[in-house]
N, C-alpha and C. Protein backbone atom coordinates (compact mmCIF):
# COMPACT_ATOMS: atom_id res chain seq x y z
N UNK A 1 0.83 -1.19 0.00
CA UNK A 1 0.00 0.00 0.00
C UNK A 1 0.87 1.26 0.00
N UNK A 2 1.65 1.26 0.66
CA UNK A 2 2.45 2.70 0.81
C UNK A 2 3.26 2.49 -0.37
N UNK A 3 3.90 1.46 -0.68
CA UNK A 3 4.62 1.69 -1.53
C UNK A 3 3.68 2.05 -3.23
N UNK A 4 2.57 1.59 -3.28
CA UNK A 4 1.93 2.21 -4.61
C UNK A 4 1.71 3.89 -4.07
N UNK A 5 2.00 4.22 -3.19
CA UNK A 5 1.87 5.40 -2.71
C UNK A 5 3.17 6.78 -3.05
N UNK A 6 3.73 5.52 -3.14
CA UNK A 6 5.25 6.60 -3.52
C UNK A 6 6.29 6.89 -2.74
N UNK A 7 5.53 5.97 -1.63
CA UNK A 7 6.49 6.32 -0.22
C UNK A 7 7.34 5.28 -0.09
N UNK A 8 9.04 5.04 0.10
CA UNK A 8 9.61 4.51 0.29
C UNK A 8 10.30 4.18 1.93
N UNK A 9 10.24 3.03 2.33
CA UNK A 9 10.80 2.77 3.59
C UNK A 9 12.59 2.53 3.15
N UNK A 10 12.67 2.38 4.86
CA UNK A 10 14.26 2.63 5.44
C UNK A 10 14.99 3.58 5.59
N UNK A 11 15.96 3.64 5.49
CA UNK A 11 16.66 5.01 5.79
C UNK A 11 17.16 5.96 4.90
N UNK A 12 16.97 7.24 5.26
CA UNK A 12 17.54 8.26 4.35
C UNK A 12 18.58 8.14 4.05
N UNK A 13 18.86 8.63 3.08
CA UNK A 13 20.73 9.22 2.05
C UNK A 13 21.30 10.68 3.46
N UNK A 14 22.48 10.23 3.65
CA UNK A 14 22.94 11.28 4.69
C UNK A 14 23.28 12.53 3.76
N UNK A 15 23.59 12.06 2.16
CA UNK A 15 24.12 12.97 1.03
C UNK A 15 23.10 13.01 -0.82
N UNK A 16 22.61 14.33 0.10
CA UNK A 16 21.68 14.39 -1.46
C UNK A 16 22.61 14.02 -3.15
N UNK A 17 22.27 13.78 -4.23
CA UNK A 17 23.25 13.65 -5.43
C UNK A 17 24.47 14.79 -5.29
N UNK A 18 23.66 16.40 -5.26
CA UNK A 18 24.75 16.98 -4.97
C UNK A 18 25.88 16.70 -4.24
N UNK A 19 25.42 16.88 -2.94
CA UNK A 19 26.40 16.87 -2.08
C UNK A 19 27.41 15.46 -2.50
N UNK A 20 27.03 14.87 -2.77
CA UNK A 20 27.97 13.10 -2.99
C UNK A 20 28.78 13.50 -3.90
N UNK A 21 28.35 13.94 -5.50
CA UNK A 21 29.10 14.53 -6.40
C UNK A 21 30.36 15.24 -5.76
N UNK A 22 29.89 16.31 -4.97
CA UNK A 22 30.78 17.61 -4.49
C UNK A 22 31.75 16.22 -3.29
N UNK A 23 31.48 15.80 -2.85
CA UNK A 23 32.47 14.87 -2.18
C UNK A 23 33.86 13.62 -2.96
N UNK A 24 32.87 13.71 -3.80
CA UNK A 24 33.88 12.90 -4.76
C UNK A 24 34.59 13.09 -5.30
N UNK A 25 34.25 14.84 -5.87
CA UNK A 25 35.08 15.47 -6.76
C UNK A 25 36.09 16.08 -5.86
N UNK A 26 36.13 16.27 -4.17
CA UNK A 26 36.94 16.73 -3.46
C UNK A 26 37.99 15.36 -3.05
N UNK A 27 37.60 14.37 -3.45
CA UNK A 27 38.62 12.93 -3.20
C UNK A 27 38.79 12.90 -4.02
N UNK A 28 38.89 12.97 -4.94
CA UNK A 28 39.47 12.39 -6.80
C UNK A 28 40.23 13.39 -6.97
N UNK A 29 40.32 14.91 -6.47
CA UNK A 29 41.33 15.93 -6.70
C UNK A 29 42.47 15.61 -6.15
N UNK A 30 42.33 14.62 -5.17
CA UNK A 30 43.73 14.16 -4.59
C UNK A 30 44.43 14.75 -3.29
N UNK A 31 43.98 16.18 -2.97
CA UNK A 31 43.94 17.18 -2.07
C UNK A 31 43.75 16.73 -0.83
N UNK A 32 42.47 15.74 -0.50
CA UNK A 32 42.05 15.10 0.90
C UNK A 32 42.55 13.73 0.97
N UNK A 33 42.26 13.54 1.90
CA UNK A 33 42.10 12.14 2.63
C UNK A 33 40.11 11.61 2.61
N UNK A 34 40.39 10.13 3.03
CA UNK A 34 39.27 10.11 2.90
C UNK A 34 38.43 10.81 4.16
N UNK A 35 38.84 10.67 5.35
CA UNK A 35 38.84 11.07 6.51
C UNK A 35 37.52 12.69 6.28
N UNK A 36 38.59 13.70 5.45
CA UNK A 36 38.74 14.85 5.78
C UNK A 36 36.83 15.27 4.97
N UNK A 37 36.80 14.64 3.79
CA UNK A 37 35.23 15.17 3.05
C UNK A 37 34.21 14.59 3.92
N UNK A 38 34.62 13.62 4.69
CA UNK A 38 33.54 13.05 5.84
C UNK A 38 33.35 14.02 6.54
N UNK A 39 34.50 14.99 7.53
CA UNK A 39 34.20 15.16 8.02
C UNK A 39 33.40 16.76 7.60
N UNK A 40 33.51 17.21 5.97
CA UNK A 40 33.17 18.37 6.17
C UNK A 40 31.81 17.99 5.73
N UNK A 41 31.18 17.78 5.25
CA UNK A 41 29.96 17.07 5.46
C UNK A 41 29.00 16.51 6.54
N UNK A 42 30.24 15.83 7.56
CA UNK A 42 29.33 15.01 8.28
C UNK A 42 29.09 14.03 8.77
N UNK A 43 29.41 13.59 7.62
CA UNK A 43 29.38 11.77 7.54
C UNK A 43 30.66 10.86 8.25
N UNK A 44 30.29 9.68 8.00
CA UNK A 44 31.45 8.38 8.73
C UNK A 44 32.25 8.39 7.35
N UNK A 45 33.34 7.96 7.80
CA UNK A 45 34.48 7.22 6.73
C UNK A 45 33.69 6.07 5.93
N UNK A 46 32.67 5.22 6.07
CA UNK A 46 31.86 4.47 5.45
C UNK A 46 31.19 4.62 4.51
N UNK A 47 30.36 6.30 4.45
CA UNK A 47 29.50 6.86 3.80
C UNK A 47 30.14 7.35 2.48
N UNK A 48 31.53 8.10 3.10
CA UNK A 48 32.45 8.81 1.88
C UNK A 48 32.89 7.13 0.94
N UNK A 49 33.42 6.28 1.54
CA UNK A 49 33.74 4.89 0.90
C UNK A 49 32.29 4.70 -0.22
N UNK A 50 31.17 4.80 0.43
CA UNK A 50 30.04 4.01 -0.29
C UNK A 50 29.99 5.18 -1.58
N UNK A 51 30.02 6.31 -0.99
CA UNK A 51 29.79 7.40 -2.12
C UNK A 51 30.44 7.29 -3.63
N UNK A 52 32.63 7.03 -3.02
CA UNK A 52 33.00 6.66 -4.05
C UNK A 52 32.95 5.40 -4.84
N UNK A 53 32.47 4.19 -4.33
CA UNK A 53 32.35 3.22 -4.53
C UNK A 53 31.12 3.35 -5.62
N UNK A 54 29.84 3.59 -4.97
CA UNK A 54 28.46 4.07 -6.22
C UNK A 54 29.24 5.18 -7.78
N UNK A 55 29.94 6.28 -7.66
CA UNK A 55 30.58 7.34 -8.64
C UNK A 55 31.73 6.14 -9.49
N UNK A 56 32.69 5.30 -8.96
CA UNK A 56 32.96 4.73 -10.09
C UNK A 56 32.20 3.25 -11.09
N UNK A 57 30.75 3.29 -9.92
CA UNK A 57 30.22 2.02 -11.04
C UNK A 57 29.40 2.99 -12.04
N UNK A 58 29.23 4.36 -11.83
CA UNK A 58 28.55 4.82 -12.70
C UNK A 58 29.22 5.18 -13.70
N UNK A 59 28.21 4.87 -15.05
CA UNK A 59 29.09 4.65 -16.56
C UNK A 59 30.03 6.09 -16.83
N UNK A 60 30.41 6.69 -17.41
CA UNK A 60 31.65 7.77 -17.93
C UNK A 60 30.61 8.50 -18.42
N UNK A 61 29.84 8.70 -18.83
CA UNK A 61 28.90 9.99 -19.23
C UNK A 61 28.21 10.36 -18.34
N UNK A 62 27.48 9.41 -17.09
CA UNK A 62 26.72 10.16 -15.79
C UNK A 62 27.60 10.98 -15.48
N UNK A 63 29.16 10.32 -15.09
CA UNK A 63 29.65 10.78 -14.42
C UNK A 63 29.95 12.58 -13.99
N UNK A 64 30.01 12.58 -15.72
CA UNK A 64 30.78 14.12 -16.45
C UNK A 64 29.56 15.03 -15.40
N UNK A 65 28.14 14.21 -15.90
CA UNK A 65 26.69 15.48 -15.53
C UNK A 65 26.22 15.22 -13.99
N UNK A 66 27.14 14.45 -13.31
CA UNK A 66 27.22 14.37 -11.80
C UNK A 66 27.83 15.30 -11.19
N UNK A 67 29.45 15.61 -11.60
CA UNK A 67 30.21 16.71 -11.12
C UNK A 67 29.80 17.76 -11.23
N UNK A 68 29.56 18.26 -9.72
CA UNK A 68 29.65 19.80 -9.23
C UNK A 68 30.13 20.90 -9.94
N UNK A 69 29.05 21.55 -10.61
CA UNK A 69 29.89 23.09 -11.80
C UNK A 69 29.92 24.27 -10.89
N UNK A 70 30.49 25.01 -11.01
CA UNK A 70 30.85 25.96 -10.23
C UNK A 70 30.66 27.03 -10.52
């Protein structure tokens, strides 16, 4: 029932698309640790792991329209 509703159970994303993008692109610059985008965000060392882990299974063209423009 809820779910023909639109409503999804379990737990929230600690990092909207943006924000994950903007985290990834601050670890792939090479600049941080993994440690350090956790903590400006928020998140556990787990979350930043899962973040980059989801950004490289996504194919080479999401990727480009994922990253944070400035």
């Amino acid at each position: 029932m809820a779910k023909a509703k639109g409503r999804l159970s379990g737990k929230q994303r600690k990092l909207n698309p943006r924000q994950e993008a903007h985290l990834v692109a601050l670890h792939d610059a090479g600049e941080h640790s993994t440690v350090e985008p956790g903590d400006l965000f928020g998140v556990a060392r787990s979350t930043v792991y899962r973040a980059i882990q989801r950004n490289e299974a996504r194919p080479a063209k999401t990727k480009a329209a994922a990253s944070p423009s400035r």
